[in-house]
C-alpha atoms as a PDB file:
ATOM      1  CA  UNK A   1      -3.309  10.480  13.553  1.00  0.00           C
ATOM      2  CA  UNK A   2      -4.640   7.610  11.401  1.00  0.00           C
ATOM      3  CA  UNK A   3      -6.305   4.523  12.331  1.00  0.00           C
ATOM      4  CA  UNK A   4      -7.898   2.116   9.882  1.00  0.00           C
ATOM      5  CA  UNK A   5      -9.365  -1.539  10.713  1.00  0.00           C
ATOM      6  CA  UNK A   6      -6.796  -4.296  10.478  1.00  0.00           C
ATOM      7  CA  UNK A   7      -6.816  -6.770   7.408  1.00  0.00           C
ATOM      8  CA  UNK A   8      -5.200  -9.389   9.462  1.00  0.00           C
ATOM      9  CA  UNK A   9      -7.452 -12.463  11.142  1.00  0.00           C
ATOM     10  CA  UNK A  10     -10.510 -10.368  10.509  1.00  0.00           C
ATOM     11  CA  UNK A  11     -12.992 -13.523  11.588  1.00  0.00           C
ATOM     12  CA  UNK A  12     -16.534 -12.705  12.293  1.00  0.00           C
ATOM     13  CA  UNK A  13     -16.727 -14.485  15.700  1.00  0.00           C
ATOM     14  CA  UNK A  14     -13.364 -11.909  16.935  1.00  0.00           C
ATOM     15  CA  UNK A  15     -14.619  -8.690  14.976  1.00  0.00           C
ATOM     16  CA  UNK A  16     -17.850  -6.881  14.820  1.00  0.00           C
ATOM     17  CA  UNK A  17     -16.828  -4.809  11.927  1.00  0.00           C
ATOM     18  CA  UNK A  18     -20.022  -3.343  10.129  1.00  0.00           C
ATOM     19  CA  UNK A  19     -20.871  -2.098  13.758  1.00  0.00           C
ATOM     20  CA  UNK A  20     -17.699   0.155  13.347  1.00  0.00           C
ATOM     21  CA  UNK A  21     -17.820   0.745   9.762  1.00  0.00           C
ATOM     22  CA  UNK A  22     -21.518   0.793   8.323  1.00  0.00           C
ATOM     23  CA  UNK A  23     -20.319   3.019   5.266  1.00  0.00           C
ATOM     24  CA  UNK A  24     -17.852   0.985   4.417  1.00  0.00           C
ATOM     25  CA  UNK A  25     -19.743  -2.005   4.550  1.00  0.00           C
ATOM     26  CA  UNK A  26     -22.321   0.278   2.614  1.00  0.00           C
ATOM     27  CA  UNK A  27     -20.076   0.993   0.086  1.00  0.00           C
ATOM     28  CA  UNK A  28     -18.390  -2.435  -0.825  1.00  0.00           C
ATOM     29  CA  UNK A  29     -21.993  -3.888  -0.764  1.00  0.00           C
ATOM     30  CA  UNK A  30     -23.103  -1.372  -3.774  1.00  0.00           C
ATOM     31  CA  UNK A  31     -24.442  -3.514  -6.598  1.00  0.00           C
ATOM     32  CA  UNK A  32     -21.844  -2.446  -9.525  1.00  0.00           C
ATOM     33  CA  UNK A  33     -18.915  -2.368  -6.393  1.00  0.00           C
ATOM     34  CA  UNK A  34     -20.338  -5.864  -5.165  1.00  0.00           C
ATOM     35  CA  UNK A  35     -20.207  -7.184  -8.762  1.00  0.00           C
ATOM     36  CA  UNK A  36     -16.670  -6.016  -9.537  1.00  0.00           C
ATOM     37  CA  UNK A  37     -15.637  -7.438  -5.978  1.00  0.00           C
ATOM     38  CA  UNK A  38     -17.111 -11.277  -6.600  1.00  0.00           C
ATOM     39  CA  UNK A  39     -14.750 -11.253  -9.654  1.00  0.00           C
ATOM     40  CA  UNK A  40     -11.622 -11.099  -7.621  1.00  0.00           C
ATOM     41  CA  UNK A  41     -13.080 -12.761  -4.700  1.00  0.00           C
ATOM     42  CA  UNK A  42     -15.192 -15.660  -5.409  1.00  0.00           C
ATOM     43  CA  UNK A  43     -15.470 -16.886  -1.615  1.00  0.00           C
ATOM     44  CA  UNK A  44     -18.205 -14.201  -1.648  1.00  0.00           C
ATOM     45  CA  UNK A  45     -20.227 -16.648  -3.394  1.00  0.00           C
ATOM     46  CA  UNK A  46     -19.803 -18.923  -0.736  1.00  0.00           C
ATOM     47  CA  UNK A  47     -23.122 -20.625   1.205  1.00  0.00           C
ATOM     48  CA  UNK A  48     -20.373 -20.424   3.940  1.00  0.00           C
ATOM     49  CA  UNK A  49     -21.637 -16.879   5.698  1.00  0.00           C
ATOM     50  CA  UNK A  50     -19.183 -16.919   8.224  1.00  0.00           C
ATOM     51  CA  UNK A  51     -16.757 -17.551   5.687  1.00  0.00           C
ATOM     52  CA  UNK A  52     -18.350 -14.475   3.276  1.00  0.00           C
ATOM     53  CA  UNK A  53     -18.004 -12.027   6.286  1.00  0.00           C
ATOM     54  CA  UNK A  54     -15.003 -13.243   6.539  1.00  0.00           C
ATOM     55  CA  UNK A  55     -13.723 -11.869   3.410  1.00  0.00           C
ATOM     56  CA  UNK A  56     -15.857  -8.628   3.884  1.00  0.00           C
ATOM     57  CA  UNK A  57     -14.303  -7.880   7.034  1.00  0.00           C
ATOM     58  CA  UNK A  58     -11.077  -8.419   4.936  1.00  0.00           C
ATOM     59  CA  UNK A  59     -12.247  -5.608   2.237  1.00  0.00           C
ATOM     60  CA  UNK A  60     -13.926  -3.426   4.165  1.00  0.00           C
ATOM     61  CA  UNK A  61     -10.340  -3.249   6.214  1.00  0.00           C
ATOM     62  CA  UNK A  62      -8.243  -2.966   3.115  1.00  0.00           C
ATOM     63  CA  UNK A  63     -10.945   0.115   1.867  1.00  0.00           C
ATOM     64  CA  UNK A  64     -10.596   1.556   5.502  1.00  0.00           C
ATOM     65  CA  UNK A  65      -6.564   1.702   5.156  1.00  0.00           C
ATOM     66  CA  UNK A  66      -6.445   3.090   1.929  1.00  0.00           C
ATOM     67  CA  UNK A  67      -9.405   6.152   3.107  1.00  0.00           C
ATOM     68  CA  UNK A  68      -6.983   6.803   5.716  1.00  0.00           C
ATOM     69  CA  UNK A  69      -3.833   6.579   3.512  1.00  0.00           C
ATOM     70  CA  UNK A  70      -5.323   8.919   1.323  1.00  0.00           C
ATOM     71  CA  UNK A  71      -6.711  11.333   3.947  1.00  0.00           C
ATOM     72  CA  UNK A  72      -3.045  11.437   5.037  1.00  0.00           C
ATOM     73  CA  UNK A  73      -1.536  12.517   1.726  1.00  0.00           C
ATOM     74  CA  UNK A  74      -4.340  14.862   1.464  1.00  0.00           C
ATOM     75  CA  UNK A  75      -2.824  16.492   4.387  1.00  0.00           C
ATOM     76  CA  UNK A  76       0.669  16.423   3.683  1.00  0.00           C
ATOM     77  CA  UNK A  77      -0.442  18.132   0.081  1.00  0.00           C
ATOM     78  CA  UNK A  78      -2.377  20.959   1.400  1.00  0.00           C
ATOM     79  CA  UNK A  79      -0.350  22.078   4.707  1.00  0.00           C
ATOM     80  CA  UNK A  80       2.238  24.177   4.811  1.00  0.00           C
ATOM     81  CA  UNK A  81       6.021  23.039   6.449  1.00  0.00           C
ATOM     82  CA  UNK A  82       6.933  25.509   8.744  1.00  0.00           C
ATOM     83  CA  UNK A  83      10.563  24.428   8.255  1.00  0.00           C
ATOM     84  CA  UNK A  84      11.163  25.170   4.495  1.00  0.00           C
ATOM     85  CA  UNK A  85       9.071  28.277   3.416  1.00  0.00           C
ATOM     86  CA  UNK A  86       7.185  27.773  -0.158  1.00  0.00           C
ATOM     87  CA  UNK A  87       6.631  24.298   0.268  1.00  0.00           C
ATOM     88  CA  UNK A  88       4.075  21.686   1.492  1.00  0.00           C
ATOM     89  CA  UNK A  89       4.823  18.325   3.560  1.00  0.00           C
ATOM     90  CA  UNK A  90       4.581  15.993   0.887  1.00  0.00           C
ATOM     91  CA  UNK A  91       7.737  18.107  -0.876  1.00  0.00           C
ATOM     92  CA  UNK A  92       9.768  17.382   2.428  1.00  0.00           C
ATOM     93  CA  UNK A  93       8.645  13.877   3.545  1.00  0.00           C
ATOM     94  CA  UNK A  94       9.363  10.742   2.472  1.00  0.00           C
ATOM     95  CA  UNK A  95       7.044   8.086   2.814  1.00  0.00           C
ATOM     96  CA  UNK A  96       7.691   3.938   2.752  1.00  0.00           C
ATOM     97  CA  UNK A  97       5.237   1.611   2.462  1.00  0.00           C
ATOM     98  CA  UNK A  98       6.417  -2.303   3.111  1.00  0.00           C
ATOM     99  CA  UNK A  99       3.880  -5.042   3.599  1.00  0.00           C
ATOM    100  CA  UNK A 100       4.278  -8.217   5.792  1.00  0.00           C
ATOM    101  CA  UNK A 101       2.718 -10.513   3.002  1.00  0.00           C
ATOM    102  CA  UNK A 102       0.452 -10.586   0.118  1.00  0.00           C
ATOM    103  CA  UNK A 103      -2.985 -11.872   0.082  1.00  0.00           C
ATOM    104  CA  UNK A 104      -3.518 -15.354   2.026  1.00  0.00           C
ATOM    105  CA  UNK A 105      -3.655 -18.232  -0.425  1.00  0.00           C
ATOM    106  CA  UNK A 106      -6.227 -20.414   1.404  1.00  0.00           C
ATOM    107  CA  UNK A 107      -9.665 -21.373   0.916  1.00  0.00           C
ATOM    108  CA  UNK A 108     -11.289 -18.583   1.886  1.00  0.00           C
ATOM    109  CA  UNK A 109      -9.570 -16.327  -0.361  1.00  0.00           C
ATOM    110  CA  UNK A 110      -7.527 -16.651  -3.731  1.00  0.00           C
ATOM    111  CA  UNK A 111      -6.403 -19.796  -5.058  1.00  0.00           C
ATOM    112  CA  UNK A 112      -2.367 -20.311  -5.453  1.00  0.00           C
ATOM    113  CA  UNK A 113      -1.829 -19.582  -8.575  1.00  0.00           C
ATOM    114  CA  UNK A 114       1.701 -21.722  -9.153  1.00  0.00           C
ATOM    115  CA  UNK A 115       2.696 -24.291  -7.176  1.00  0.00           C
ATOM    116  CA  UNK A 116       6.562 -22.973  -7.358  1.00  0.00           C
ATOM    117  CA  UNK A 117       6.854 -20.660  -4.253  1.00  0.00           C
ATOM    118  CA  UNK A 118       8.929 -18.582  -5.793  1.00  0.00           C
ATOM    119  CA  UNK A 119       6.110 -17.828  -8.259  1.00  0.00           C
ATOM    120  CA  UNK A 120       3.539 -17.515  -5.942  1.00  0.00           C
ATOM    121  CA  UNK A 121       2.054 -13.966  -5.733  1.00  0.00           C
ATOM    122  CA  UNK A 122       1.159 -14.310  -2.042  1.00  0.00           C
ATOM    123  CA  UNK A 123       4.989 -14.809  -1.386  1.00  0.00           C
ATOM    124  CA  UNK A 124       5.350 -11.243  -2.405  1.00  0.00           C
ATOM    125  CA  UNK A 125       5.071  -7.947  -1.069  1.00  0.00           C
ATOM    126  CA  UNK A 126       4.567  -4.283  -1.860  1.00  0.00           C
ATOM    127  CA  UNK A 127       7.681  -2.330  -0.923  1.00  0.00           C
ATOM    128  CA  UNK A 128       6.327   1.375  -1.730  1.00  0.00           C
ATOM    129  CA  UNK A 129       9.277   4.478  -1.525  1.00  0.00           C
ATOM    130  CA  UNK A 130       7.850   7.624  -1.966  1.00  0.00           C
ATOM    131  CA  UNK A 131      10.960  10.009  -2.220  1.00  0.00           C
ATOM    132  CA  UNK A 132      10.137  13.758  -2.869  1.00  0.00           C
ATOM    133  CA  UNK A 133      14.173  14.132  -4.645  1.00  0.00           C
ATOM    134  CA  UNK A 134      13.769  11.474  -6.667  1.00  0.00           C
ATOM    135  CA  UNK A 135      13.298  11.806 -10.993  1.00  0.00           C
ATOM    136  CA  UNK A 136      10.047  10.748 -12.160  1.00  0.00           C
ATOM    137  CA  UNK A 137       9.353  10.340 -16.248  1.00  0.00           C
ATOM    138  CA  UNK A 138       5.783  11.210 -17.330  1.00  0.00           C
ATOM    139  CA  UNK A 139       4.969   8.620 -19.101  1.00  0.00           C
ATOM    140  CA  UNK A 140       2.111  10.273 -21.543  1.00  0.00           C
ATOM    141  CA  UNK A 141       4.615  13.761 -22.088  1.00  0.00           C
ATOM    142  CA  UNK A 142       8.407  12.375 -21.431  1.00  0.00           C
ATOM    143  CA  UNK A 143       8.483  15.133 -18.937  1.00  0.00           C
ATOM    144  CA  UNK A 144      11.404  14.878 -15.954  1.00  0.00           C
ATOM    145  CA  UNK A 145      10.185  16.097 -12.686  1.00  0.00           C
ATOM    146  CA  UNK A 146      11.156  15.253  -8.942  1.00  0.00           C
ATOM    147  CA  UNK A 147       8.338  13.144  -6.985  1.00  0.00           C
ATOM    148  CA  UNK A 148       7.898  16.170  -4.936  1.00  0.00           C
ATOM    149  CA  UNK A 149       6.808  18.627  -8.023  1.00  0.00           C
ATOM    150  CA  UNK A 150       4.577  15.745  -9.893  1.00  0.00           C
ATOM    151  CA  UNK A 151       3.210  15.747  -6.264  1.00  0.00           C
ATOM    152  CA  UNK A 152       1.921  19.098  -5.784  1.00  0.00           C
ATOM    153  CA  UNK A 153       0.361  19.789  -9.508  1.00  0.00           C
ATOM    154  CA  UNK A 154      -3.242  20.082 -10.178  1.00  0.00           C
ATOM    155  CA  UNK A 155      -3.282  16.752 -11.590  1.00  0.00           C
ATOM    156  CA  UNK A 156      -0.362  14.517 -10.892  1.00  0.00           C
ATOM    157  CA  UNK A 157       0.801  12.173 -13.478  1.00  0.00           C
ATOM    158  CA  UNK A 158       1.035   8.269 -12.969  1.00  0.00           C
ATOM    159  CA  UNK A 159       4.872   8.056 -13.010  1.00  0.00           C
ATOM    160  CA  UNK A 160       7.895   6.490 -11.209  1.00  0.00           C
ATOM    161  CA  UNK A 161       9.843   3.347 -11.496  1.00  0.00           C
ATOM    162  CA  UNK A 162       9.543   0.352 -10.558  1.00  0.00           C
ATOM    163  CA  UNK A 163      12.248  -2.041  -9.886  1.00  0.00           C
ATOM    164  CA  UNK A 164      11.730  -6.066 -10.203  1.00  0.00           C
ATOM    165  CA  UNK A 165      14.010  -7.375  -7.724  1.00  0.00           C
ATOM    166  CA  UNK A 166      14.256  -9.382  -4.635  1.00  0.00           C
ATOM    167  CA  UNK A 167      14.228  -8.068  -1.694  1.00  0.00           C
ATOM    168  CA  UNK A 168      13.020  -8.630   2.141  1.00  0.00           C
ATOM    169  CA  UNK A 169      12.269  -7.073   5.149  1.00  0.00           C
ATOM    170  CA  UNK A 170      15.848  -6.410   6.195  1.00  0.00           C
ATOM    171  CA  UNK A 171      16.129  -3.968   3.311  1.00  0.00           C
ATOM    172  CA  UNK A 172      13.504  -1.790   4.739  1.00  0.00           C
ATOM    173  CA  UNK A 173      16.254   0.118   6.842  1.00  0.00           C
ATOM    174  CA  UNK A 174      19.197  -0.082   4.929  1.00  0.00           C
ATOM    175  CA  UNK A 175      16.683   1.958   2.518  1.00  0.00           C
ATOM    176  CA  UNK A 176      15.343   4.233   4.718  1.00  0.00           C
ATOM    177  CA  UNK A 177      18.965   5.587   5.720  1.00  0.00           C
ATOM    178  CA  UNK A 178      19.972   5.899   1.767  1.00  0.00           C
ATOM    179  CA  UNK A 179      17.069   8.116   1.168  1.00  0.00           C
ATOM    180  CA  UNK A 180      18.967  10.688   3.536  1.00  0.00           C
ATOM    181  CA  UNK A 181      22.152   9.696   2.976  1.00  0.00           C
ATOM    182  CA  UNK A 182      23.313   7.899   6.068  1.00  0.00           C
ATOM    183  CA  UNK A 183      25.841   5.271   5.881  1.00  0.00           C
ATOM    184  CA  UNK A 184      25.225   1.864   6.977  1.00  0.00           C
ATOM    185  CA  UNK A 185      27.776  -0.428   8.239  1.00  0.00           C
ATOM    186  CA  UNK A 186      27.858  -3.448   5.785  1.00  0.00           C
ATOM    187  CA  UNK A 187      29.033  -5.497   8.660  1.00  0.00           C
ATOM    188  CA  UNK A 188      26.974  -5.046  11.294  1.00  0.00           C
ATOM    189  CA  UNK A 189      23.685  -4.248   8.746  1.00  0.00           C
ATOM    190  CA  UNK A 190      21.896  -6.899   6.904  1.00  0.00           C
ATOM    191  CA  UNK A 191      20.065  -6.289   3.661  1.00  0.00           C
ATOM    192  CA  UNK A 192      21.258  -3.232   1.225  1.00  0.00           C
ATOM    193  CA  UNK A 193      18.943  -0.699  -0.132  1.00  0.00           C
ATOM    194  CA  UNK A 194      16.770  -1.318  -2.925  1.00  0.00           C
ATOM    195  CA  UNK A 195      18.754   1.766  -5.155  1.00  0.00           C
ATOM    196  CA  UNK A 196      21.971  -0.269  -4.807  1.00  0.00           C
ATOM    197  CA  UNK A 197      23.169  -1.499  -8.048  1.00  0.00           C
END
């Protein structure tokens, strides 16, 4: 069981978040983290302070998430799946990862960087499919292994594909069933996964 704070209308007067998360806070307010973080975010220069806890709240959710993302694979890496000897969970799981939107383009964040929506960063979304069958090419050795093996070594490598397409939430499921080989129904299912050609 995982539970992070929520990066979603994280205002001060709704949330008392360094009351929940003091390290957190702690930790994004570290002099060479702060520094780093002003770069990206330069509403934390604001003389605005509800408008600067605003975007901490923001960060300090986004750090909390990925902590408990990674406490999660953590798990699956180091226990044992009763239900196929020799292996771990993260061999035998799949994991998908879609986001409702990118970053908010507004004031109090980043600044739209095009003003073509089609451009626009915070039009797009991570859509993340961890499958433990599928090829990955090391990039440094040229090395072929399944997601799954680069997965469980000592020190994985920073491999996979990544495809440049478009696609929306109604490929979520159509993906989802192709990753165990279940049929959809073309006509009564919208979207198509994202390993169709």
């Amino acid at each position: 069981y995982v539970i992070s704070g929520s990066t979603h209308a994280v205002g001060p007067k709704r949330f008392d978040f360094p009351r929940y998360y003091p390290d957190e806070f702690a930790y994004i307010e570290q002099p060479e983290i702060w520094t780093e973080l002003v770069k990206l975010y330069p509403v934390l220069n604001s003389n605005n302070e509800n408008t600067v806890m605003r975007a901490k709240n923001y960060l300090v959710g986004t750090y909390s998430f990925d902590l408990g993302f990674g406490a999660l694979i953590e798990y699956l890496k180091n226990t044992d799946d009763e239900l196929h000897a020799g292996k771990k969970l993260i061999e035998t799981t799949a994991i998908v990862m879609f986001g409702d939107h990118y970053y908010y383009t507004t004031p109090d964040f980043l600044k739209p960087e095009s003003e073509d929506p089609r451009k626009l960063a915070g039009n797009r979304s991570p859509f993340i499919v961890y499958n433990p069958r599928a090829k990955a090419v090391n990039p440094t050795t040229g090395t072929i292994t399944t997601q799954a093996e680069n997965a469980v070594q000592t020190t994985p490598a920073e491999c996979g594909i990544t495809l440049n397409r478009f696609t929306s939430t109604m490929d979520i499921y159509p993906t989802i069933c192709s990753l165990f080989g279940i049929k959809t129904d073309k006509q009564i299912t919208y979207g198509r996964s994202i390993f169709d050609d």
